[in-house]
PDB file of N, CA and C in Angstrom:
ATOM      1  N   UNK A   1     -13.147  -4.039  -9.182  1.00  0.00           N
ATOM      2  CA  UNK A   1     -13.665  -5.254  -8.598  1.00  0.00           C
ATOM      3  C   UNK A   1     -15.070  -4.956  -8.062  1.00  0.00           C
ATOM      4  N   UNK A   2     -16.341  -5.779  -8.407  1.00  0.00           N
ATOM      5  CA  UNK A   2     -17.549  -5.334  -7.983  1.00  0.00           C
ATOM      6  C   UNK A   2     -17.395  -5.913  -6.147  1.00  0.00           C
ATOM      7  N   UNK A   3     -18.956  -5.860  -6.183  1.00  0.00           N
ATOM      8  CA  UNK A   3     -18.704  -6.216  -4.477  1.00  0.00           C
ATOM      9  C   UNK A   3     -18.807  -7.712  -4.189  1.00  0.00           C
ATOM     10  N   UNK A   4     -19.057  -8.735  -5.135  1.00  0.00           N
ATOM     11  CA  UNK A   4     -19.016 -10.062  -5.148  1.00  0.00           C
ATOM     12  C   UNK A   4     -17.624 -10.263  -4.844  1.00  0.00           C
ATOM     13  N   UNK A   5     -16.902  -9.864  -5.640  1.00  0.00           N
ATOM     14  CA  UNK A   5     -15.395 -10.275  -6.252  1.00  0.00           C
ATOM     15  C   UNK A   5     -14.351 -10.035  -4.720  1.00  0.00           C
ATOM     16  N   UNK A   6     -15.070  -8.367  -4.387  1.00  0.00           N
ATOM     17  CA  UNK A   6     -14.345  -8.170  -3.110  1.00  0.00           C
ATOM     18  C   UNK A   6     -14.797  -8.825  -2.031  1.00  0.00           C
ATOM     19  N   UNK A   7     -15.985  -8.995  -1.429  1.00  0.00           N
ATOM     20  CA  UNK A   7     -16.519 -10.271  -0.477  1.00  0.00           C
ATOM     21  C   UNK A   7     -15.761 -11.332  -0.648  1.00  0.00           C
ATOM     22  N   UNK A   8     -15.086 -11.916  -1.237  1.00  0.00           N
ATOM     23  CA  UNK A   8     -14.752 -13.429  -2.010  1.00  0.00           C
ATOM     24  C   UNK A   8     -13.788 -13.545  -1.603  1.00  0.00           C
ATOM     25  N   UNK A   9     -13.241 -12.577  -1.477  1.00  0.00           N
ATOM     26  CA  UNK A   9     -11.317 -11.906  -1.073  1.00  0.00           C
ATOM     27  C   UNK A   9     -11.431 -12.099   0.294  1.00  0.00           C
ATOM     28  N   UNK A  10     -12.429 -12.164   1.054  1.00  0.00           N
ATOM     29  CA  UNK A  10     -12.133 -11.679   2.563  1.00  0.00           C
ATOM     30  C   UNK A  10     -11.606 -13.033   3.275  1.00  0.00           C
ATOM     31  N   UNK A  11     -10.808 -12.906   3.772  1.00  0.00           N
ATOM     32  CA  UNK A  11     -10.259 -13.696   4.504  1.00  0.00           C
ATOM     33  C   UNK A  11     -10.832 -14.117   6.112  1.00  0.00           C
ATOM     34  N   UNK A  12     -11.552 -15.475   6.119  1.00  0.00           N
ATOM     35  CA  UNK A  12     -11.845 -15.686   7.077  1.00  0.00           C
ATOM     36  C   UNK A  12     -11.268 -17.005   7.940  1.00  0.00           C
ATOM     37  N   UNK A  13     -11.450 -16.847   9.098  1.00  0.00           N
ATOM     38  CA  UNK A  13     -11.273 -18.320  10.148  1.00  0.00           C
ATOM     39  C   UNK A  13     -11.523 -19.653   9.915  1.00  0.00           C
ATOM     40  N   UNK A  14     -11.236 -20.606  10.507  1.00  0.00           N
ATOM     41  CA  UNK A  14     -12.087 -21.669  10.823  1.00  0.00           C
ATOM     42  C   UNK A  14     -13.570 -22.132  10.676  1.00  0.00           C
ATOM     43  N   UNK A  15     -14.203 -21.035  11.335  1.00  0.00           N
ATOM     44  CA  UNK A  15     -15.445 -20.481  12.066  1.00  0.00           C
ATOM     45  C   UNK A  15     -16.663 -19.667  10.856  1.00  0.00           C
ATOM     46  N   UNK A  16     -15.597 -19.056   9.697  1.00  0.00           N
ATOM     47  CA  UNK A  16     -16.563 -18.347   9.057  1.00  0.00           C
ATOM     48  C   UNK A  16     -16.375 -16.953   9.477  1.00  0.00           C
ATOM     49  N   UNK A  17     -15.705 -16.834  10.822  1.00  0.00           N
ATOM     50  CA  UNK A  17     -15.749 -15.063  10.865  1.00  0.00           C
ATOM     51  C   UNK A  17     -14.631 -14.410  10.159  1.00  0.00           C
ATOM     52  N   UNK A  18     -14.601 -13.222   9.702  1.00  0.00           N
ATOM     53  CA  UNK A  18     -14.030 -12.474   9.077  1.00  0.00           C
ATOM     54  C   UNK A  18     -12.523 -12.036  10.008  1.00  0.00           C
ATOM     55  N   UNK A  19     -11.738 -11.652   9.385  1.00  0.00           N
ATOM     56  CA  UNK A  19      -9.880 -12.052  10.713  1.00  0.00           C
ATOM     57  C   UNK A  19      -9.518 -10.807   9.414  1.00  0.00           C
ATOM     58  N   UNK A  20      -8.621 -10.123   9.935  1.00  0.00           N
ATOM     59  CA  UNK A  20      -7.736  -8.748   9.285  1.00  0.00           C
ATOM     60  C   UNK A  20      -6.502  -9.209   9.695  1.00  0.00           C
ATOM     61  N   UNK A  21      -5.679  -8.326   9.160  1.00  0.00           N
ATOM     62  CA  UNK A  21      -4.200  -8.144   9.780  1.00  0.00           C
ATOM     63  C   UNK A  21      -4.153  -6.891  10.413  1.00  0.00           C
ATOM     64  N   UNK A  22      -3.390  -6.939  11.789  1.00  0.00           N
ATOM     65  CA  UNK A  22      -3.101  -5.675  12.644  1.00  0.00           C
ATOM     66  C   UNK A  22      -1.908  -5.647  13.029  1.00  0.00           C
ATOM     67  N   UNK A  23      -1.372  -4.746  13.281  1.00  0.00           N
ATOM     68  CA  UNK A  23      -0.289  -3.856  13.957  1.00  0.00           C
ATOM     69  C   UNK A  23      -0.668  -4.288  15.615  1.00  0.00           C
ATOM     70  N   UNK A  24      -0.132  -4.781  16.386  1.00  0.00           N
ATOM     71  CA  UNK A  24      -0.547  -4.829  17.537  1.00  0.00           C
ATOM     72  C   UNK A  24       0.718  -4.206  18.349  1.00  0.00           C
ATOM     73  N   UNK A  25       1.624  -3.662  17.506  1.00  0.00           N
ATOM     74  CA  UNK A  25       3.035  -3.216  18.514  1.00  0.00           C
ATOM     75  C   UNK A  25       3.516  -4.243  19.036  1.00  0.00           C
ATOM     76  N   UNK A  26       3.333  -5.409  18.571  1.00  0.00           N
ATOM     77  CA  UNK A  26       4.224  -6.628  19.135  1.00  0.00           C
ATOM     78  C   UNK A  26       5.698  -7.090  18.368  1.00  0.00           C
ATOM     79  N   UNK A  27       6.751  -6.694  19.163  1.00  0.00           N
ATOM     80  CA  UNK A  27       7.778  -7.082  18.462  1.00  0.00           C
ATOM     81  C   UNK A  27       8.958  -7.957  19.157  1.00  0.00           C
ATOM     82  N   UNK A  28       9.940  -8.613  18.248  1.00  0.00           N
ATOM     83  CA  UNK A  28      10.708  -9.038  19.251  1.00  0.00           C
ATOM     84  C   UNK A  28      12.189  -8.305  18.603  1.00  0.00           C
ATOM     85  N   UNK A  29      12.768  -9.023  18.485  1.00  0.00           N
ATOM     86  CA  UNK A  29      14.437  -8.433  18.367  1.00  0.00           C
ATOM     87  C   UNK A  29      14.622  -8.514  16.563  1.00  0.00           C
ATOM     88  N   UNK A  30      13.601  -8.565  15.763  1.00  0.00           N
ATOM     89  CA  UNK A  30      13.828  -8.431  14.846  1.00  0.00           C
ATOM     90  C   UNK A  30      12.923  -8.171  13.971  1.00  0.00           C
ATOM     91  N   UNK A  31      11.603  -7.583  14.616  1.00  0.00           N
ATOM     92  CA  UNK A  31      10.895  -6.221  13.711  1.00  0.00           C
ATOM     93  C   UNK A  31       9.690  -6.206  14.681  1.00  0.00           C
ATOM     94  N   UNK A  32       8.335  -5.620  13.698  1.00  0.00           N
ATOM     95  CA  UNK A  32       7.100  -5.950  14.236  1.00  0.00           C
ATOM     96  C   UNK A  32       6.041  -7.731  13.988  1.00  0.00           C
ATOM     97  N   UNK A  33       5.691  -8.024  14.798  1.00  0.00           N
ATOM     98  CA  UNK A  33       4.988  -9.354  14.732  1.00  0.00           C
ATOM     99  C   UNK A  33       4.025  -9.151  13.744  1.00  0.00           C
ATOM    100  N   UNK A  34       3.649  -9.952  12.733  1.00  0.00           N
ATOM    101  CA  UNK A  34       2.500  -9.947  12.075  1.00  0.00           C
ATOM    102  C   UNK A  34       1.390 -10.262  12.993  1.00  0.00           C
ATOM    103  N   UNK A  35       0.336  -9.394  13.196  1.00  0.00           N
ATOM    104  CA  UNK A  35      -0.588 -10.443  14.116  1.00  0.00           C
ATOM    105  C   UNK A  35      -2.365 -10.723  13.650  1.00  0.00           C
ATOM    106  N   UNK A  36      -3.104 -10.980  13.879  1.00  0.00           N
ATOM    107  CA  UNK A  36      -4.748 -11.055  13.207  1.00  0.00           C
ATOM    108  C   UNK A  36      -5.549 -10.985  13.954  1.00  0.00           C
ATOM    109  N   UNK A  37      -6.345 -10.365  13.653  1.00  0.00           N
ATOM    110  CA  UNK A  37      -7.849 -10.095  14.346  1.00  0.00           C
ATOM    111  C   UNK A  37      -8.931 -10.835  14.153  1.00  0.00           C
ATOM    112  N   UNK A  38      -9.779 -11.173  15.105  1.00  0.00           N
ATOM    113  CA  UNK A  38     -10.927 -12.349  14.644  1.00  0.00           C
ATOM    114  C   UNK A  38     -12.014 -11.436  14.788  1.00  0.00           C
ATOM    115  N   UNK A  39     -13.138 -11.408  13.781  1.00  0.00           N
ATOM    116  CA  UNK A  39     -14.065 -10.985  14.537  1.00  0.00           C
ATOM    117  C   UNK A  39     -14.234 -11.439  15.574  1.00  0.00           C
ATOM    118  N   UNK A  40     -15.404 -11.030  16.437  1.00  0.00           N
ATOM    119  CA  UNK A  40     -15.979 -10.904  18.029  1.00  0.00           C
ATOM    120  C   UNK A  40     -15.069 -12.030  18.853  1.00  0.00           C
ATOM    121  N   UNK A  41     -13.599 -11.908  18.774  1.00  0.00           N
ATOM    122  CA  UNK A  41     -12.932 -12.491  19.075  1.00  0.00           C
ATOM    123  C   UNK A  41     -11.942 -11.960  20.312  1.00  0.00           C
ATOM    124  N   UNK A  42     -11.779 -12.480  21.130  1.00  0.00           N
ATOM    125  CA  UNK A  42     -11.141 -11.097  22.189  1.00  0.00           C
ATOM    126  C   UNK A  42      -9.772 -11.372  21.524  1.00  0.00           C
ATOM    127  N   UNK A  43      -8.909 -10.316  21.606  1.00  0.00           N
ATOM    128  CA  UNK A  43      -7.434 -10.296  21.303  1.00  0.00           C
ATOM    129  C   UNK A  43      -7.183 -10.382  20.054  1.00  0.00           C
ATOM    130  N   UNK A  44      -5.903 -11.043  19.907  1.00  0.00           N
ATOM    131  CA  UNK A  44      -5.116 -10.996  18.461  1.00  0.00           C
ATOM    132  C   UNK A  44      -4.228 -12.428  18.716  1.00  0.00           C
ATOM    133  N   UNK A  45      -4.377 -13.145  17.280  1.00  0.00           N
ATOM    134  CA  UNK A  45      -2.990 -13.880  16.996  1.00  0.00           C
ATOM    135  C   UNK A  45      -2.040 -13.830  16.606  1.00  0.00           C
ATOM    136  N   UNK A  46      -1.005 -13.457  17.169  1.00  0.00           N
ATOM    137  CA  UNK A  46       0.864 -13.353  16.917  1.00  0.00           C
ATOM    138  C   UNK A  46       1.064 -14.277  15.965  1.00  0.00           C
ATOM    139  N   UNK A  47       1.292 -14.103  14.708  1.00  0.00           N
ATOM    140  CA  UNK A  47       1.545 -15.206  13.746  1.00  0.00           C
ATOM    141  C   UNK A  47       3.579 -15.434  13.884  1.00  0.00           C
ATOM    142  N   UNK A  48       3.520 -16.349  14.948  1.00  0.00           N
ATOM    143  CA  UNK A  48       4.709 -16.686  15.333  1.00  0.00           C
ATOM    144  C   UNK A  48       5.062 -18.141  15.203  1.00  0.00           C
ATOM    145  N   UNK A  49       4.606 -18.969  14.588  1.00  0.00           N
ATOM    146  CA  UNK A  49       5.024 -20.061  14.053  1.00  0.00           C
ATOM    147  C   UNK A  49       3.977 -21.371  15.251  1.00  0.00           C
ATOM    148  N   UNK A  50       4.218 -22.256  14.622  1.00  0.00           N
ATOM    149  CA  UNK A  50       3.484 -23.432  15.307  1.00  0.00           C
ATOM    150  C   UNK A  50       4.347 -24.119  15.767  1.00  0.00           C
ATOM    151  N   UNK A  51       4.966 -24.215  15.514  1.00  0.00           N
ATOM    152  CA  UNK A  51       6.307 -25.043  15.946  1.00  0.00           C
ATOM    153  C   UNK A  51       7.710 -24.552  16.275  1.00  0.00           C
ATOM    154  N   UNK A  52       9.133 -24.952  16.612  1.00  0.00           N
ATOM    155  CA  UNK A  52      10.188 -24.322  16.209  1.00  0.00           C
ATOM    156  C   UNK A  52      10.732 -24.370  15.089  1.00  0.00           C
ATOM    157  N   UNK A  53      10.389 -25.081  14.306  1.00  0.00           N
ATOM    158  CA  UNK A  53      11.006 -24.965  12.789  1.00  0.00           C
ATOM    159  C   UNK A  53      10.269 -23.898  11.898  1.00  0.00           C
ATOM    160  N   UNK A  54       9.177 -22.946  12.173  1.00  0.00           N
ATOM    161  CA  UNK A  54       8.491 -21.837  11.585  1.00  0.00           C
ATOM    162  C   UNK A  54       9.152 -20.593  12.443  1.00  0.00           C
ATOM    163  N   UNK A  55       8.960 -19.842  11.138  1.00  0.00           N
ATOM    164  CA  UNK A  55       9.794 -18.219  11.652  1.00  0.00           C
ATOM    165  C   UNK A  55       8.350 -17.570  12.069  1.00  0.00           C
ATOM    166  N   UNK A  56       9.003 -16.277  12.727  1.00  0.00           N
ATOM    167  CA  UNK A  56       7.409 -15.609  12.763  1.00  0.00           C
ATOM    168  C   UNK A  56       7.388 -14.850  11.782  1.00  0.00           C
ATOM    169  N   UNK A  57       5.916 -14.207  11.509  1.00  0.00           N
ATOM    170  CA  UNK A  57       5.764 -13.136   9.963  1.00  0.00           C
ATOM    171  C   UNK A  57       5.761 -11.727  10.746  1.00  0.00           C
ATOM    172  N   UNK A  58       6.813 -10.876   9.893  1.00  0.00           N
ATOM    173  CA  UNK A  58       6.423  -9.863  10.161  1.00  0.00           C
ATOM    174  C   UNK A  58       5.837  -8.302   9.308  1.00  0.00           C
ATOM    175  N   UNK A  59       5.311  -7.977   9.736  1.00  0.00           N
ATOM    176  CA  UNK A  59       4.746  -7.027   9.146  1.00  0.00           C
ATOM    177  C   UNK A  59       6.253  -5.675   9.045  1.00  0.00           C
ATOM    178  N   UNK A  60       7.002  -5.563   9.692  1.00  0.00           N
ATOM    179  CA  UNK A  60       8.289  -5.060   9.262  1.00  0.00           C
ATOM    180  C   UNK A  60       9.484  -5.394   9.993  1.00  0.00           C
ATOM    181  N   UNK A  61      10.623  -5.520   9.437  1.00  0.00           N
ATOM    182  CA  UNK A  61      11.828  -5.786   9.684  1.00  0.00           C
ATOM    183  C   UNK A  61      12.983  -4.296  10.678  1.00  0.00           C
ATOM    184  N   UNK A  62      13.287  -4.916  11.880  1.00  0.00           N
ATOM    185  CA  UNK A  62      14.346  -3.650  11.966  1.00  0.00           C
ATOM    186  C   UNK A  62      15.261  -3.289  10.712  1.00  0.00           C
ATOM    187  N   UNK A  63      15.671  -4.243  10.583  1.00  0.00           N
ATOM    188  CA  UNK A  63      17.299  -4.311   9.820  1.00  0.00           C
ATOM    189  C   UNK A  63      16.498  -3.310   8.670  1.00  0.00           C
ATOM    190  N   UNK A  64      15.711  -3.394   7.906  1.00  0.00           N
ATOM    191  CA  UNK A  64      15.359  -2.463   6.669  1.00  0.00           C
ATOM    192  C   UNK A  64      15.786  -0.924   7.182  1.00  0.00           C
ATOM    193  N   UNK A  65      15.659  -0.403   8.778  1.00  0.00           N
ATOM    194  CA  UNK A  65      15.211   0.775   9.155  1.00  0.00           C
ATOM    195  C   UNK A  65      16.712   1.223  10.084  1.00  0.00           C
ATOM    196  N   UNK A  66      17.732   0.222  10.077  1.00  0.00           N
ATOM    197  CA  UNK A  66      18.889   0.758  10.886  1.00  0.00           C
ATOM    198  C   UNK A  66      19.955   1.466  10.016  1.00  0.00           C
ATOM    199  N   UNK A  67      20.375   2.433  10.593  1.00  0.00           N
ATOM    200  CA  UNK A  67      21.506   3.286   9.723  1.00  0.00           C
ATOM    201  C   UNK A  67      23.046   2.489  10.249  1.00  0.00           C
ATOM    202  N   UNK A  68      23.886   3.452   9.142  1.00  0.00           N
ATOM    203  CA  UNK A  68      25.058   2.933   9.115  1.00  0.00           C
ATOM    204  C   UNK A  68      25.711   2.597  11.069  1.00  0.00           C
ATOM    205  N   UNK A  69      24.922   3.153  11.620  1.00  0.00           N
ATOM    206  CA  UNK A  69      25.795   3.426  13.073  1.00  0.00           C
ATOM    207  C   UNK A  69      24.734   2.196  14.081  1.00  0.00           C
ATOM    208  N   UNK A  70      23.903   1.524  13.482  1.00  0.00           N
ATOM    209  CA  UNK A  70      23.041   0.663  13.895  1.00  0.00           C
ATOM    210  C   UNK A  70      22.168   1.093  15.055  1.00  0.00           C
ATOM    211  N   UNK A  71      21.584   2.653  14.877  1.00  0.00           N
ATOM    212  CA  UNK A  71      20.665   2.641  14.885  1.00  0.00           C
ATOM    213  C   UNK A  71      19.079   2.835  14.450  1.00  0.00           C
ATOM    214  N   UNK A  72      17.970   2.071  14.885  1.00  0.00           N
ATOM    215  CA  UNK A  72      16.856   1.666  14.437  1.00  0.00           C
ATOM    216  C   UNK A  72      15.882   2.795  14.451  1.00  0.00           C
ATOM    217  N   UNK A  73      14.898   3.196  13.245  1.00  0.00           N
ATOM    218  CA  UNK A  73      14.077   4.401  13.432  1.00  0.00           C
ATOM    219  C   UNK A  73      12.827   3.793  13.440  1.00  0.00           C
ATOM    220  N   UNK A  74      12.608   3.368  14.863  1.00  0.00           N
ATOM    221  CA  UNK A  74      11.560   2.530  15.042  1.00  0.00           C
ATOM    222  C   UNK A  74       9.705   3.263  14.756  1.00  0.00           C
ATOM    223  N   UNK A  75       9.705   4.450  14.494  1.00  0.00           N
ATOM    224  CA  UNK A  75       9.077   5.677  13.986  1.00  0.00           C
ATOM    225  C   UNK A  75       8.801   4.646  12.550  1.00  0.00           C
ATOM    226  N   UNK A  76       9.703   4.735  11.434  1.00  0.00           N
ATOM    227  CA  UNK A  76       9.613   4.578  10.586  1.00  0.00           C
ATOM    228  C   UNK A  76       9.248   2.768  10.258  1.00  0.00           C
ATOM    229  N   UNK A  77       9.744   2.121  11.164  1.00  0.00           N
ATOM    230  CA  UNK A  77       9.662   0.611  11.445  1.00  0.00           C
ATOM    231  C   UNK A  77       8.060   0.799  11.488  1.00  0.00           C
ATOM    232  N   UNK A  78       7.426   1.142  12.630  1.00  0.00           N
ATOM    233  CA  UNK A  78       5.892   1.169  12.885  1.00  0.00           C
ATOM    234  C   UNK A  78       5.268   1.578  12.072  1.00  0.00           C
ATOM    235  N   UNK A  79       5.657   2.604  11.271  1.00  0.00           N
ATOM    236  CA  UNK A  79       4.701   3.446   9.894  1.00  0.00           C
ATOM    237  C   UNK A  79       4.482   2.263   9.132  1.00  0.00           C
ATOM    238  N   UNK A  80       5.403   1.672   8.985  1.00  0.00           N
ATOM    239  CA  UNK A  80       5.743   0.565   7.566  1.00  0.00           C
ATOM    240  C   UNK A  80       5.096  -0.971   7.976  1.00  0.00           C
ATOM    241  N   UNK A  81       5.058  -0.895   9.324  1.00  0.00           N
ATOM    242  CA  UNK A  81       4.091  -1.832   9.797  1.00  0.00           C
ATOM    243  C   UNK A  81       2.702  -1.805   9.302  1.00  0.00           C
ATOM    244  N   UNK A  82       2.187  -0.445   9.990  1.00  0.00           N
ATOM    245  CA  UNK A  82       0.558  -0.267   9.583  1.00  0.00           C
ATOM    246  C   UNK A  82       0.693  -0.179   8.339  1.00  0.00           C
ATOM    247  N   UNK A  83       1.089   0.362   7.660  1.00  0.00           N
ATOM    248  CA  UNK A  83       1.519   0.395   5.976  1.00  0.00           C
ATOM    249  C   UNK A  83       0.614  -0.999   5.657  1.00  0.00           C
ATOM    250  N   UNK A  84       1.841  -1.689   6.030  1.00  0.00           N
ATOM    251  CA  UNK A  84       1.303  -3.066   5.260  1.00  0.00           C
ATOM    252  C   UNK A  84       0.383  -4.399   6.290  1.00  0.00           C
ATOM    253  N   UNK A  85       0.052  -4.057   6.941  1.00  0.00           N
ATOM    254  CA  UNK A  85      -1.493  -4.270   7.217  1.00  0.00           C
ATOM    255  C   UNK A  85      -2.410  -4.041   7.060  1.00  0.00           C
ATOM    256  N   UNK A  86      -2.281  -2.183   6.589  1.00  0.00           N
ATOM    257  CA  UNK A  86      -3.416  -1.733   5.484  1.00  0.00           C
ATOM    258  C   UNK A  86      -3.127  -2.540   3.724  1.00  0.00           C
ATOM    259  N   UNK A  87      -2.347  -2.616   3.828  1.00  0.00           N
ATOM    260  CA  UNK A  87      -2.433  -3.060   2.271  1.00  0.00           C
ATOM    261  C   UNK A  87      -2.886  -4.345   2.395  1.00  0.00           C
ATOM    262  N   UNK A  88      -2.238  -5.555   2.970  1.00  0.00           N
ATOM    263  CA  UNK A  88      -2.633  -6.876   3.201  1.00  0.00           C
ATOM    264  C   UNK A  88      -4.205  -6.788   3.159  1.00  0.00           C
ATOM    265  N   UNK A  89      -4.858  -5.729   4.293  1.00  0.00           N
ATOM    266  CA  UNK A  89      -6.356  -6.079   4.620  1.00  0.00           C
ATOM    267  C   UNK A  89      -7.214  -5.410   3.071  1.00  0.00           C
ATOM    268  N   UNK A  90      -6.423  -4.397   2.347  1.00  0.00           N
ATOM    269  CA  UNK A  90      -7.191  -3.963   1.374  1.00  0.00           C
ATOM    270  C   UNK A  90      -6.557  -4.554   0.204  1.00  0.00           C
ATOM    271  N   UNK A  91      -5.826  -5.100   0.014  1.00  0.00           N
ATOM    272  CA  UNK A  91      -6.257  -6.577  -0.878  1.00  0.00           C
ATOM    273  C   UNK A  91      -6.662  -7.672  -1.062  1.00  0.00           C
ATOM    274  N   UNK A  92      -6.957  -8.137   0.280  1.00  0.00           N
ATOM    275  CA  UNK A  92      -8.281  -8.753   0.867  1.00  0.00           C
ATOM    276  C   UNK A  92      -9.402  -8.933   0.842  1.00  0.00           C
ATOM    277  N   UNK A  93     -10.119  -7.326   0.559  1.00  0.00           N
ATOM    278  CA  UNK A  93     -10.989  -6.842   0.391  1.00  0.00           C
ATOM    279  C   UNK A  93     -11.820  -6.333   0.918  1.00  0.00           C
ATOM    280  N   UNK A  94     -11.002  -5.950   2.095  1.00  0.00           N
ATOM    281  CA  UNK A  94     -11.461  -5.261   3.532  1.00  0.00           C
ATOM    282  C   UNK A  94     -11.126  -3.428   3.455  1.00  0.00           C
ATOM    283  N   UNK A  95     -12.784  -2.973   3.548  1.00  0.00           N
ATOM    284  CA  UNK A  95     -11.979  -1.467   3.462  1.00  0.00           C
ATOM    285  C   UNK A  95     -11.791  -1.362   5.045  1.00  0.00           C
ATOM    286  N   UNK A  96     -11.093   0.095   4.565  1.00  0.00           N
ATOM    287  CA  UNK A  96     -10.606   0.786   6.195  1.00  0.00           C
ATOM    288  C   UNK A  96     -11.829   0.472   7.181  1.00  0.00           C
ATOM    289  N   UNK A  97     -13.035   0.890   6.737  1.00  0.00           N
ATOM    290  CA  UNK A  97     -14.171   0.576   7.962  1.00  0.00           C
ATOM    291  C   UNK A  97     -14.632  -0.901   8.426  1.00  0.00           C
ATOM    292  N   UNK A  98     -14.675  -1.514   7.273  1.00  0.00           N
ATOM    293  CA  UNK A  98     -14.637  -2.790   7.986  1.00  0.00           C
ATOM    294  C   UNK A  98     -13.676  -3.040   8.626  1.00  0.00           C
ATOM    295  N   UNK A  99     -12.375  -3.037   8.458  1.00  0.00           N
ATOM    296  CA  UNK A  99     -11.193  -3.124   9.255  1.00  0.00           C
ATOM    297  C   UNK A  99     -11.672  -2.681  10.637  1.00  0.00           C
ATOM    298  N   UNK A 100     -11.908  -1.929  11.015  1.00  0.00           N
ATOM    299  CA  UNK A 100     -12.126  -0.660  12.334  1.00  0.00           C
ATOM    300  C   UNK A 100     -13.396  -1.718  12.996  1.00  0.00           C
ATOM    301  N   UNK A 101     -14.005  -2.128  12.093  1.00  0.00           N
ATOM    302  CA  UNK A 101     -15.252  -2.776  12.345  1.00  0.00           C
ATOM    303  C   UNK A 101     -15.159  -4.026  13.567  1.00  0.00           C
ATOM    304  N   UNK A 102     -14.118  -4.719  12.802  1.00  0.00           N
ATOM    305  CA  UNK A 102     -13.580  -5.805  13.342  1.00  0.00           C
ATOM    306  C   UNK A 102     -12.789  -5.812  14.448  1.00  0.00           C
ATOM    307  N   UNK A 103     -12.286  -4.632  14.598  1.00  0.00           N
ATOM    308  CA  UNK A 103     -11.168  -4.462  15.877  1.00  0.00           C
ATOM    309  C   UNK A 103     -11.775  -4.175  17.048  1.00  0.00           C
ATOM    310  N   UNK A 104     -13.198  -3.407  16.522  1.00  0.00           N
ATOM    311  CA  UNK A 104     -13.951  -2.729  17.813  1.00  0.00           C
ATOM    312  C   UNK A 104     -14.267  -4.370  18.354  1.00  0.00           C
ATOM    313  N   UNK A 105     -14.950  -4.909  17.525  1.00  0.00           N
ATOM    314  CA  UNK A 105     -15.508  -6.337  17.963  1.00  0.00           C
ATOM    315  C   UNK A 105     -14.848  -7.280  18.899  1.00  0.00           C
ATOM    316  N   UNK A 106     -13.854  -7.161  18.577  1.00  0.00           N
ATOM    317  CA  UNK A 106     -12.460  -8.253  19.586  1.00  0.00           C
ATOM    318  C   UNK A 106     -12.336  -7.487  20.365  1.00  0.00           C
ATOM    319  N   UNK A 107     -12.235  -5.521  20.658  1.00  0.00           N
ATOM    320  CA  UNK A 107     -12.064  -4.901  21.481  1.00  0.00           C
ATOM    321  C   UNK A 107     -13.351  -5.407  22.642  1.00  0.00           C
ATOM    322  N   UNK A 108     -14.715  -5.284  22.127  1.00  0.00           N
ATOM    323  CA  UNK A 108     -15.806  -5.469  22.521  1.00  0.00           C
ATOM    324  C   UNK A 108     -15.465  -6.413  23.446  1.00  0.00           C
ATOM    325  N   UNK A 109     -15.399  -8.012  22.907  1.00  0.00           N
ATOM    326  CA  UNK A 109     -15.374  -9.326  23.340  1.00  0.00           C
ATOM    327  C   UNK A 109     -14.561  -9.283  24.140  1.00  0.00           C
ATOM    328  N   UNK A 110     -13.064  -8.298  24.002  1.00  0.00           N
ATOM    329  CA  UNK A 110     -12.316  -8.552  25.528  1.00  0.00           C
ATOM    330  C   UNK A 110     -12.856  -7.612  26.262  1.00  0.00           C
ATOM    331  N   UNK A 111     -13.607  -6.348  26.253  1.00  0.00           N
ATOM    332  CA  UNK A 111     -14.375  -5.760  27.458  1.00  0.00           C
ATOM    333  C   UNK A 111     -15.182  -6.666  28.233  1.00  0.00           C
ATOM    334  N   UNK A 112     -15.981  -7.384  27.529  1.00  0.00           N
ATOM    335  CA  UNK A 112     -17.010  -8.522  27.885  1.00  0.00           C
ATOM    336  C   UNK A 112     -16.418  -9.190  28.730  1.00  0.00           C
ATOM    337  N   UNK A 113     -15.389  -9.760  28.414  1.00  0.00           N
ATOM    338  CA  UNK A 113     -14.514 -10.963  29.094  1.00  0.00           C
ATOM    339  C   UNK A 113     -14.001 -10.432  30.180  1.00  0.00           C
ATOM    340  N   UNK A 114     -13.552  -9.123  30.034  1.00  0.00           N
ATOM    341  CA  UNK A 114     -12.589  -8.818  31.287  1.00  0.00           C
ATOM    342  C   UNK A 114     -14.146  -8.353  32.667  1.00  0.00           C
ATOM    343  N   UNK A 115     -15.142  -7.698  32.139  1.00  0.00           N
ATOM    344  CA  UNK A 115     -16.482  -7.501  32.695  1.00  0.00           C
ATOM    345  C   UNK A 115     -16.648  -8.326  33.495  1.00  0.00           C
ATOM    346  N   UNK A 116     -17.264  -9.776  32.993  1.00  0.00           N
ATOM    347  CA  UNK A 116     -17.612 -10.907  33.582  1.00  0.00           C
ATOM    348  C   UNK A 116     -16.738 -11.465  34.779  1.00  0.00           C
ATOM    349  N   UNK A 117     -15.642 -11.706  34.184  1.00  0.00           N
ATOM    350  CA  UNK A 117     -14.282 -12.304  35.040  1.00  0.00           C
ATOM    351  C   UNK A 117     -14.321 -11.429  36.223  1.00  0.00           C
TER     352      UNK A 117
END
């Protein structure tokens, strides 16, 4: 894919800014939360539905990772998380550094925010 093709891929906002998928360690009782990054955006969005009739997305499932005795290798749950947030963002067309790029940025914007406040 040249670099047109991959630019084209990138998944952006509302706004025009560029948004990834991250691992934010957010989970509830039935895996990790899918969540997204905005550029210069403080934080992350929990892609947890808009309503109650939407499920949330997750980037991994317990149940894939529990053994016969029900318990969870949440080790392996989290690997498989970032797993596929790296894959999501690099079929996207986001390499690893832009990825990193974007996180510092929302990291940035909530330093800013928490600064000011």
């Amino acid at each position: 894919m040249n670099e047109e093709e991959r630019l084209g891929k990138q998944m952006k906002d509302e706004n025009g800014k560029r948004m990834v998928a991250y691992n934010a360690q957010m989970t509830d009782a039935f895996g990790y939360v899918w969540c997204m990054v905005v550029e210069d955006e403080a934080g992350y969005r929990p892609m947890t539905g808009s309503d109650p009739l939407q499920s949330a997305w997750y980037l991994s499932h317990f149940s894939d990772f529990t053994d016969k005795n029900g318990e969870v290798d949440y080790t392996a749950a989290m690997n498989r998380a970032d797993d596929t947030a790296d894959s999501y963002n690099w079929e996207h067309g986001y390499t690893p550094k832009e990825v990193m790029e974007i996180v510092a940025s929302s990291m940035r914007a909530q330093f800013k925010k928490e600064v000011v406040a």
